[in-house]
Structures are given as C-alpha cells and as structure tokens.
C-alpha atoms as a PDB file:
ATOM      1  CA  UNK A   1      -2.285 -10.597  67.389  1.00  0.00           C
ATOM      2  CA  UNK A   2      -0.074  -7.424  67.921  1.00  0.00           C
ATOM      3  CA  UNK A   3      -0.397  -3.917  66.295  1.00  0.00           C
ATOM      4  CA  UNK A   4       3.182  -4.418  64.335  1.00  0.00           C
ATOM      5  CA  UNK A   5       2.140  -8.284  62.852  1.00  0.00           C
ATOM      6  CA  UNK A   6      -1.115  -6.328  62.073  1.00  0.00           C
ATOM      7  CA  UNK A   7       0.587  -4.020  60.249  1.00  0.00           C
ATOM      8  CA  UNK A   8       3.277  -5.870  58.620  1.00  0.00           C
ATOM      9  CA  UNK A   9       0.048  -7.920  57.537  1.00  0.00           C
ATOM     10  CA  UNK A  10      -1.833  -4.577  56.245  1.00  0.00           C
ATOM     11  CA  UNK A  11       1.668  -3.668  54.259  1.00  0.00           C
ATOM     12  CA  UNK A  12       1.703  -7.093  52.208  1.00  0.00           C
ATOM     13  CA  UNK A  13      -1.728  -6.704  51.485  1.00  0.00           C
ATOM     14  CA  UNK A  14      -1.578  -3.532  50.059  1.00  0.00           C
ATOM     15  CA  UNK A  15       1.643  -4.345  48.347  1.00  0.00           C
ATOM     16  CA  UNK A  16       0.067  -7.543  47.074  1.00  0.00           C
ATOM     17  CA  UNK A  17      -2.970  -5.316  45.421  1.00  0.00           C
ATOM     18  CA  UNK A  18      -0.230  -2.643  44.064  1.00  0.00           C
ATOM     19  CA  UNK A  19       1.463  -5.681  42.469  1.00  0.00           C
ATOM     20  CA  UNK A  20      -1.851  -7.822  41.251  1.00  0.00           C
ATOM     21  CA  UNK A  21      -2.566  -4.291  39.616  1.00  0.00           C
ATOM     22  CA  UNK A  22       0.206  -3.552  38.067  1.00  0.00           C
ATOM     23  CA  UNK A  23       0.396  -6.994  36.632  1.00  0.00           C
ATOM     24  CA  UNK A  24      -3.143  -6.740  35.462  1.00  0.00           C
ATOM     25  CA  UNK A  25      -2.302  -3.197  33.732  1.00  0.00           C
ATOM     26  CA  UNK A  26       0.733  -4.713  31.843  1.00  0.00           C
ATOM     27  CA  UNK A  27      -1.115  -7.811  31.217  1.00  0.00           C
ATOM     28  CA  UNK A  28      -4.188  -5.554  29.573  1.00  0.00           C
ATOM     29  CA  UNK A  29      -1.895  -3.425  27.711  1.00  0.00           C
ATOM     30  CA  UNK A  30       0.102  -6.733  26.292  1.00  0.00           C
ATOM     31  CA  UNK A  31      -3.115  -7.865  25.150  1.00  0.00           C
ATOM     32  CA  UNK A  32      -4.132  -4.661  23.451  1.00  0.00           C
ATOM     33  CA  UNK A  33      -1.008  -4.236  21.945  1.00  0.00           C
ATOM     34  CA  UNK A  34      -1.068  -8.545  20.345  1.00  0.00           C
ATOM     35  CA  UNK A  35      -4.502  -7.895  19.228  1.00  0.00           C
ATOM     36  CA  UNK A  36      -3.249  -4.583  17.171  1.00  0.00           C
ATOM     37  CA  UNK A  37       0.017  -6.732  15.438  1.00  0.00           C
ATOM     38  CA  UNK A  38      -2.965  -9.652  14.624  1.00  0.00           C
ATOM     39  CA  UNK A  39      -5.405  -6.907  13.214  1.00  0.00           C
ATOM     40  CA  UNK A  40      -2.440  -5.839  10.728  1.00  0.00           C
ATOM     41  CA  UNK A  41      -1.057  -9.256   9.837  1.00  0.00           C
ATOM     42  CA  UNK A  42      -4.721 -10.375   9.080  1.00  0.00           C
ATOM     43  CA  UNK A  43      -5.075  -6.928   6.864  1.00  0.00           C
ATOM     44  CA  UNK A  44      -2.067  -7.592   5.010  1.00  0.00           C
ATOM     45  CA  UNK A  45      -2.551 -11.475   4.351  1.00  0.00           C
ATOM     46  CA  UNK A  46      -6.130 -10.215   3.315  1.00  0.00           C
ATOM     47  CA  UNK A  47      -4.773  -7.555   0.689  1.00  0.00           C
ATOM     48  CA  UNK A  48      -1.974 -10.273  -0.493  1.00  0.00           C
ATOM     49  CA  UNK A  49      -4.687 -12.615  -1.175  1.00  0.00           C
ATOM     50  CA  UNK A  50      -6.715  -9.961  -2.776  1.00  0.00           C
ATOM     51  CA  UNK A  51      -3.364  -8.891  -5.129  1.00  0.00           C
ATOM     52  CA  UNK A  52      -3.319 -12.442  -6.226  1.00  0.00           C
ATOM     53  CA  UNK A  53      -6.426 -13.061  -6.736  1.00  0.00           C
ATOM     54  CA  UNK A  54      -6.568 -10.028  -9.265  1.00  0.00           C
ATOM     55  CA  UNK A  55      -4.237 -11.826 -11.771  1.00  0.00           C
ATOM     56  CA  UNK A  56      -5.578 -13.949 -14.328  1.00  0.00           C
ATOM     57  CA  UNK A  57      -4.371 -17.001 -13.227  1.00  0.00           C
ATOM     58  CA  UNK A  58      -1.918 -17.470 -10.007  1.00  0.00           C
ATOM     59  CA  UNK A  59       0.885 -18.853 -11.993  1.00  0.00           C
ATOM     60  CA  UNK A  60       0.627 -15.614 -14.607  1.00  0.00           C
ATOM     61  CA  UNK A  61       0.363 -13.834 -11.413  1.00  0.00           C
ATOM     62  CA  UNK A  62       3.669 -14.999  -9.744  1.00  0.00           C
ATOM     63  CA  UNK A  63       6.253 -15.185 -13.365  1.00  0.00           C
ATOM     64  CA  UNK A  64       5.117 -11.765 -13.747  1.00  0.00           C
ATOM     65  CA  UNK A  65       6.159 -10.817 -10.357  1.00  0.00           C
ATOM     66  CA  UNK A  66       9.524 -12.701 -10.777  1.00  0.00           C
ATOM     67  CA  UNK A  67       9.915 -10.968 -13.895  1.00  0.00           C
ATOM     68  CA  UNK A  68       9.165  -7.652 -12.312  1.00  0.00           C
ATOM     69  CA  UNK A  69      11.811  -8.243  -9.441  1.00  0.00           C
ATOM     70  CA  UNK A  70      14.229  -9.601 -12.588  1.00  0.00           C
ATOM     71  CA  UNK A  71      13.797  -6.226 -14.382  1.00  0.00           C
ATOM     72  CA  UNK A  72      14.347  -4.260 -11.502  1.00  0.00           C
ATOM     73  CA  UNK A  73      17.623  -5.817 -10.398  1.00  0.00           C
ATOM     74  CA  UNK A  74      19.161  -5.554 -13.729  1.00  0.00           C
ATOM     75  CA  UNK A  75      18.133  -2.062 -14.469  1.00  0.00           C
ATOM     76  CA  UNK A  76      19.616  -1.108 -11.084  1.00  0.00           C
ATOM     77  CA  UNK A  77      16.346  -0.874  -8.580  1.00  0.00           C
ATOM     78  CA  UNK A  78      13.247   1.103  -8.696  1.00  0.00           C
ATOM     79  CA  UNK A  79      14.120   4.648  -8.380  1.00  0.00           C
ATOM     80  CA  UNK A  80      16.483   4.258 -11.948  1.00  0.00           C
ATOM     81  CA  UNK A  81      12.862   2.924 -13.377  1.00  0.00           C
ATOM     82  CA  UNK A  82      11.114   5.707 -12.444  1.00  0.00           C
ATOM     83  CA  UNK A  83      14.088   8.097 -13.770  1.00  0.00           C
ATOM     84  CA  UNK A  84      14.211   6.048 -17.535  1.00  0.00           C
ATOM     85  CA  UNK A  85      10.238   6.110 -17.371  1.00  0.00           C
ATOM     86  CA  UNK A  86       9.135   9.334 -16.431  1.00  0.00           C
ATOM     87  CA  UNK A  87      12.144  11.337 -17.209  1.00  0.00           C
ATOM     88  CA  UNK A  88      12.261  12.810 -13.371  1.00  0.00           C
ATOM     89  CA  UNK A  89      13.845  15.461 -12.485  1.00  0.00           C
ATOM     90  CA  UNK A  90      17.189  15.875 -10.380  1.00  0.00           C
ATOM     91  CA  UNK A  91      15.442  17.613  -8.254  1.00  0.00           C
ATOM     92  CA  UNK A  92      12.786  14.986  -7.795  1.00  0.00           C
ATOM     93  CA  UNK A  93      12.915  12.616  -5.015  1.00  0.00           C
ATOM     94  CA  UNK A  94      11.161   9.078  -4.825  1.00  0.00           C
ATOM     95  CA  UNK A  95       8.539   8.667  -2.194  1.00  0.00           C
ATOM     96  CA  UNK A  96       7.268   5.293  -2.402  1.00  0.00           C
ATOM     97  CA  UNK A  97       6.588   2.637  -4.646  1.00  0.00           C
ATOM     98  CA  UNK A  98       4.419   0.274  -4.791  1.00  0.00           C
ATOM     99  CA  UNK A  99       2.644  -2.807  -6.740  1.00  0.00           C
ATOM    100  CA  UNK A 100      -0.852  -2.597  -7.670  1.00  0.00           C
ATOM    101  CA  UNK A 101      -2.850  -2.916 -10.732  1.00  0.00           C
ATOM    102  CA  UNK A 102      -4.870   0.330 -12.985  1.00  0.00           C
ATOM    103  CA  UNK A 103      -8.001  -0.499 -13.466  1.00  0.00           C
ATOM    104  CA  UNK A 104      -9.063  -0.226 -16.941  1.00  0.00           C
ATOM    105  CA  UNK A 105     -11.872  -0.614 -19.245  1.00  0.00           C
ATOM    106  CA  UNK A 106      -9.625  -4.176 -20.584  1.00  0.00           C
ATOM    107  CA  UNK A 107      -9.293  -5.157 -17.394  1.00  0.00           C
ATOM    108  CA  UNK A 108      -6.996  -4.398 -14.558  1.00  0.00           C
ATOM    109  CA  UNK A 109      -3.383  -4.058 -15.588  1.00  0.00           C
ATOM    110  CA  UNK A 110      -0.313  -5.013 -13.054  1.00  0.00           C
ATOM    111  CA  UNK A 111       2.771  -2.641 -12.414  1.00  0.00           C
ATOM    112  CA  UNK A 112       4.398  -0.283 -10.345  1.00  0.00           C
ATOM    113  CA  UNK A 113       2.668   2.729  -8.986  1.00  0.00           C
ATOM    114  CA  UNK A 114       5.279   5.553  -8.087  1.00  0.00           C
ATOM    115  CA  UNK A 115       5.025   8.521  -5.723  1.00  0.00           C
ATOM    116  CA  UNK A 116       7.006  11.298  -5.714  1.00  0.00           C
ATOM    117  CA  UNK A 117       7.373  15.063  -4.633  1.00  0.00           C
ATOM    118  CA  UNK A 118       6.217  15.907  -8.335  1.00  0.00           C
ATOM    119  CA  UNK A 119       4.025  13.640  -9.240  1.00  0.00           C
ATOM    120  CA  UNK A 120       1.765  10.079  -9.209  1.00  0.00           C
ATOM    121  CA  UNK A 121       3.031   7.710 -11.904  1.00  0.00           C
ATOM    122  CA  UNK A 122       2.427   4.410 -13.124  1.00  0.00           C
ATOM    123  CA  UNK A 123       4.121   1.856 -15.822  1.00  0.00           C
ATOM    124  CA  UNK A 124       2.701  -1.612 -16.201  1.00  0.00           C
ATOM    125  CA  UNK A 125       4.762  -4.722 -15.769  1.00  0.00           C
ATOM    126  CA  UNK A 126       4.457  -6.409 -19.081  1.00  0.00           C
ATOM    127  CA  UNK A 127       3.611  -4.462 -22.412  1.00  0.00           C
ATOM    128  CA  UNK A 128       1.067  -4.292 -24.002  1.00  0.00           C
ATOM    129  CA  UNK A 129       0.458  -4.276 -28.019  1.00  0.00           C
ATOM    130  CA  UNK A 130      -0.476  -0.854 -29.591  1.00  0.00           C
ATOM    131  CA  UNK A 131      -1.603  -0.490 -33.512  1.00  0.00           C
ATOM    132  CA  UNK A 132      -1.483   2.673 -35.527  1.00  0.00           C
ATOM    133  CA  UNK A 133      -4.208   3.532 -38.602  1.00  0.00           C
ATOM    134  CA  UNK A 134      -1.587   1.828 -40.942  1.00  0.00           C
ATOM    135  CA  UNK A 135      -1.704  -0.996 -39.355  1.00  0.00           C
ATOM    136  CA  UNK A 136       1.539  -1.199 -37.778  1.00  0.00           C
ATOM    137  CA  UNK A 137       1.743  -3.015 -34.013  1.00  0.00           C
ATOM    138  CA  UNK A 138       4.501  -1.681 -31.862  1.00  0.00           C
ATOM    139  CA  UNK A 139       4.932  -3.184 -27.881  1.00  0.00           C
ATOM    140  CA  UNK A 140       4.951  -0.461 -25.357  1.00  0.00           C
ATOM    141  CA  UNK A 141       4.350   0.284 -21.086  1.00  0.00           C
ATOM    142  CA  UNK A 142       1.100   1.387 -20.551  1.00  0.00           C
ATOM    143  CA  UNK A 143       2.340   4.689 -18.301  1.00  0.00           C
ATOM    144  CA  UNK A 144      -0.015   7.096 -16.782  1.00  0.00           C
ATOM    145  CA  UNK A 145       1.884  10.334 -14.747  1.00  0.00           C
ATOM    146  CA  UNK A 146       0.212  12.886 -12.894  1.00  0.00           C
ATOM    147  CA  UNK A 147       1.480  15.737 -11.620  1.00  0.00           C
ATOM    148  CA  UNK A 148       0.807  16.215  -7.938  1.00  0.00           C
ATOM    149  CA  UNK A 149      -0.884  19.773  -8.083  1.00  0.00           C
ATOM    150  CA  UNK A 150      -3.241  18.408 -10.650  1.00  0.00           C
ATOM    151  CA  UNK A 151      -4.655  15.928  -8.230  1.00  0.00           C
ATOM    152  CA  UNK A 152      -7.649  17.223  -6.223  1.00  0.00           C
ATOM    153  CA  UNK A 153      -7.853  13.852  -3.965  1.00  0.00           C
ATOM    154  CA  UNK A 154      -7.438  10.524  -3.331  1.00  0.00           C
ATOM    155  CA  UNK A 155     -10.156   8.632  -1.851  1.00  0.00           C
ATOM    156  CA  UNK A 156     -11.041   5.077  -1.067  1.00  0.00           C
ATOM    157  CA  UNK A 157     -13.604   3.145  -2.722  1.00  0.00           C
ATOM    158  CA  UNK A 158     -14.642  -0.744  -2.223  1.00  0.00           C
ATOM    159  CA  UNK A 159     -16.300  -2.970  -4.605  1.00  0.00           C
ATOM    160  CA  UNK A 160     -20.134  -3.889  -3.113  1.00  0.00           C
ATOM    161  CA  UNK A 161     -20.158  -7.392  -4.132  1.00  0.00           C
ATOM    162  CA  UNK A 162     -16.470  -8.228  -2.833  1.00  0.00           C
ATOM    163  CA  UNK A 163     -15.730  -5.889   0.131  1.00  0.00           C
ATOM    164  CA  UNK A 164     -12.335  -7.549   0.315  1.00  0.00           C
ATOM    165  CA  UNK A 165     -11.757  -5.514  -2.898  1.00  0.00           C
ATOM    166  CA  UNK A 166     -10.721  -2.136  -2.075  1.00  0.00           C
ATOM    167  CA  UNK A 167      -9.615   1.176  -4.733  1.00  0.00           C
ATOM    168  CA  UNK A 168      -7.822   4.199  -4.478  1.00  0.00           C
ATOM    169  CA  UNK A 169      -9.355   6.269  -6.682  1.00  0.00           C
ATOM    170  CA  UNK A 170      -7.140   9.181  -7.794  1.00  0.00           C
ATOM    171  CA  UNK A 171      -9.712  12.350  -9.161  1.00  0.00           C
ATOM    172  CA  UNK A 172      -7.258  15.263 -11.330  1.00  0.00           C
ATOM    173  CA  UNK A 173      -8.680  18.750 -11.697  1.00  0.00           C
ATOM    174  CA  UNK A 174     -10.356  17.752 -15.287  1.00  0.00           C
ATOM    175  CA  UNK A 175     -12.407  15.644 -13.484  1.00  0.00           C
ATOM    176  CA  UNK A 176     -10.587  12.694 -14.739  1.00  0.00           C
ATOM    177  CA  UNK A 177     -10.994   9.689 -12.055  1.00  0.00           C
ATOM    178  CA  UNK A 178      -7.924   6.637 -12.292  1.00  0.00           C
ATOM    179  CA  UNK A 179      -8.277   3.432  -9.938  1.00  0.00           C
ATOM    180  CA  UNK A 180      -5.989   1.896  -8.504  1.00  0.00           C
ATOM    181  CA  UNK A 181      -6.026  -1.813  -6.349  1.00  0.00           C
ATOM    182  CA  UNK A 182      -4.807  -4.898  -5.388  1.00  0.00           C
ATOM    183  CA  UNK A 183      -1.872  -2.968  -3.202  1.00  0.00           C
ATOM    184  CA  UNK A 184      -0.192  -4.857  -1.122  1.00  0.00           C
ATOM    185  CA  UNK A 185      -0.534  -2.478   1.772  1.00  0.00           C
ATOM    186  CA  UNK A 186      -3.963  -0.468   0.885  1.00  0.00           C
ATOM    187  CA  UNK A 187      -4.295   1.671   3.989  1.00  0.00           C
ATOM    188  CA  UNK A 188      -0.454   3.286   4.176  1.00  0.00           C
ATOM    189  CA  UNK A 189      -0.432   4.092   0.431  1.00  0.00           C
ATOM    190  CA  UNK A 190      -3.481   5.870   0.426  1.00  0.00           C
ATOM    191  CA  UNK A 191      -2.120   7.826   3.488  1.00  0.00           C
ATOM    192  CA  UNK A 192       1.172   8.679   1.382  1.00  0.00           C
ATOM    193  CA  UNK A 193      -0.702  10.001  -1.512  1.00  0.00           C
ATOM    194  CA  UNK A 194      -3.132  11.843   0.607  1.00  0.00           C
ATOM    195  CA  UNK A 195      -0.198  13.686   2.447  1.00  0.00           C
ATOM    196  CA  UNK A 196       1.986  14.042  -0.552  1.00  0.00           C
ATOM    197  CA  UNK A 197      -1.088  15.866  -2.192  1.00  0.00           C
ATOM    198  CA  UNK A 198      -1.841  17.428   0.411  1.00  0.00           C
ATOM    199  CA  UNK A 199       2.282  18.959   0.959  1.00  0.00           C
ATOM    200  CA  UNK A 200       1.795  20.126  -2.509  1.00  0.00           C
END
C-alpha cells in the first residue's frame, strides 16, 4: 500500500470518529432533553390527577369546573374577576392565576387563586352559605386577600401518607399560615409567589 492510500485511509478514519462522535453527542443530548419533556408531562398528569382527586366526587369536580370557565367568559375573563372581587387597583397588574383549592378546617374549598404586584388573593368557585346571630342565611365567595408585604414566605409542604399530595403553605407576618393545593402546575406557582414576595 502507498503513503497517499494510507493517508486518504487515516483521513476517513478520523473523519469517521469526528462524525460517530458528533452523532453520539447529539444523540445523548436528544435523549437528555426527551427524558426532561417526559419528567414534566408525568408531573403535570400527576398534579391533574391529584386536582381531581381533591373534589368530592369527579362529576362535582368537572360541572364545577365548567361552571367556573362559564362564569369567567360571561363576566369577561379572569383579570375583570379579580377587579369586581378584590376591588384592585388601576395601578395593579395581574400576575397569574391559577386553580387550586384552600384548605380549610370544612374541608378543602375549590377556586381561583390570584397573584398580583399587590397582593395573594383567593375567591372560591361556588358559594358557600353564611348565617348571622338572627338567624338569617345569606350565600357568599369565601375570599381570602393578602397583601404581598404581609407575607413572610411561601413554602412547600407534602402530606406523609399521600406524597402525591403537595401544599403551598402561605405564612403572613401574624403568624397566620393558609394552604393551598391541588394546583394544576405546583412547582411554577410556588416559584411565582416566591419571586413576587420576594420583588416586594
């Protein structure tokens, strides 16, 4: 064999490693990147079944979310029932909303929890029946608002006996704790809150 088929053969080899390389690089970082997207869609099918599985009963469950999408197309969309509810300010813009349930010493109760650069806020779904001394029964929103510089943190909590069931609890500067789950999307709301608290 002569020096130049020798080298010709040396060049293709090395090219042929270069290549098989690079093809294994893109290959590993294809890989990496599928297994990522699967991590998140299992997350989110995980904290969907968790949301549902909050509800009383599934069918409960879905005509209240029907009725919840019903309300907010009539009234106009989200951000006008956040403006009705909590009375928000010009001023005041809309971060993020999300459903999730309060948990509360009844029980947990559905609705939409709203973030803004003023404040936390949250108005159930359905209403819920309130009596005075007298006796008299009125039907009202369960609302809780916070105001962001009142909040000292938000942290994550999960429940020992169902892992799958994970809280944002919300502490205020009385020492007053609120808890928040079934989110659709745990992980990213707890990051808004935790920045927008932080901004304050």
């Amino acid at each position: 064999m002569n020096s130049s088929s020798e080298r010709s053969m040396a060049v293709s080899a090395s090219r042929y490693r270069e290549s098989s390389s690079f093809i294994q690089s893109k290959l590993s970082s294809v890989i990496g990147s599928m297994s990522k997207i699967v991590e998140r869609v299992d997350n989110y099918a995980q904290d969907v079944r968790e949301h549902v599985r909050i509800g009383s009963k599934i069918t409960e469950t879905v005509k209240g979310k029907l009725s919840l999408g019903a309300k907010i197309l009539q009234i106009g969309g989200v951000k006008k029932i956040f403006t009705q509810n909590f009375k928000a300010k010009e001023e005041e813009k809309l971060l993020k909303v999300c459903q999730c349930y309060l948990f509360t010493t009844a029980g947990p109760l559905a609705g939409l929890l709203f973030l803004s650069t003023e404040r936390l806020a949250f108005c159930s779904e359905r209403t819920i029946k309130v009596c005075s001394p007298n006796g008299e029964c009125i039907r009202i929103h369960y609302k809780v608002g916070i105001p962001l510089e009142r909040i000292l943190g938000a942290r994550e909590s999960e429940n020992v006996k169902q892992p799958s069931r994970k809280y944002i609890v919300i502490v205020t500067d009385d020492n007053f704790e609120f808890w928040f789950m079934g989110f659709l999307n745990h992980w990213r709301t707890i990051r808004h809150i935790q920045r927008a608290v932080y901004h304050v």
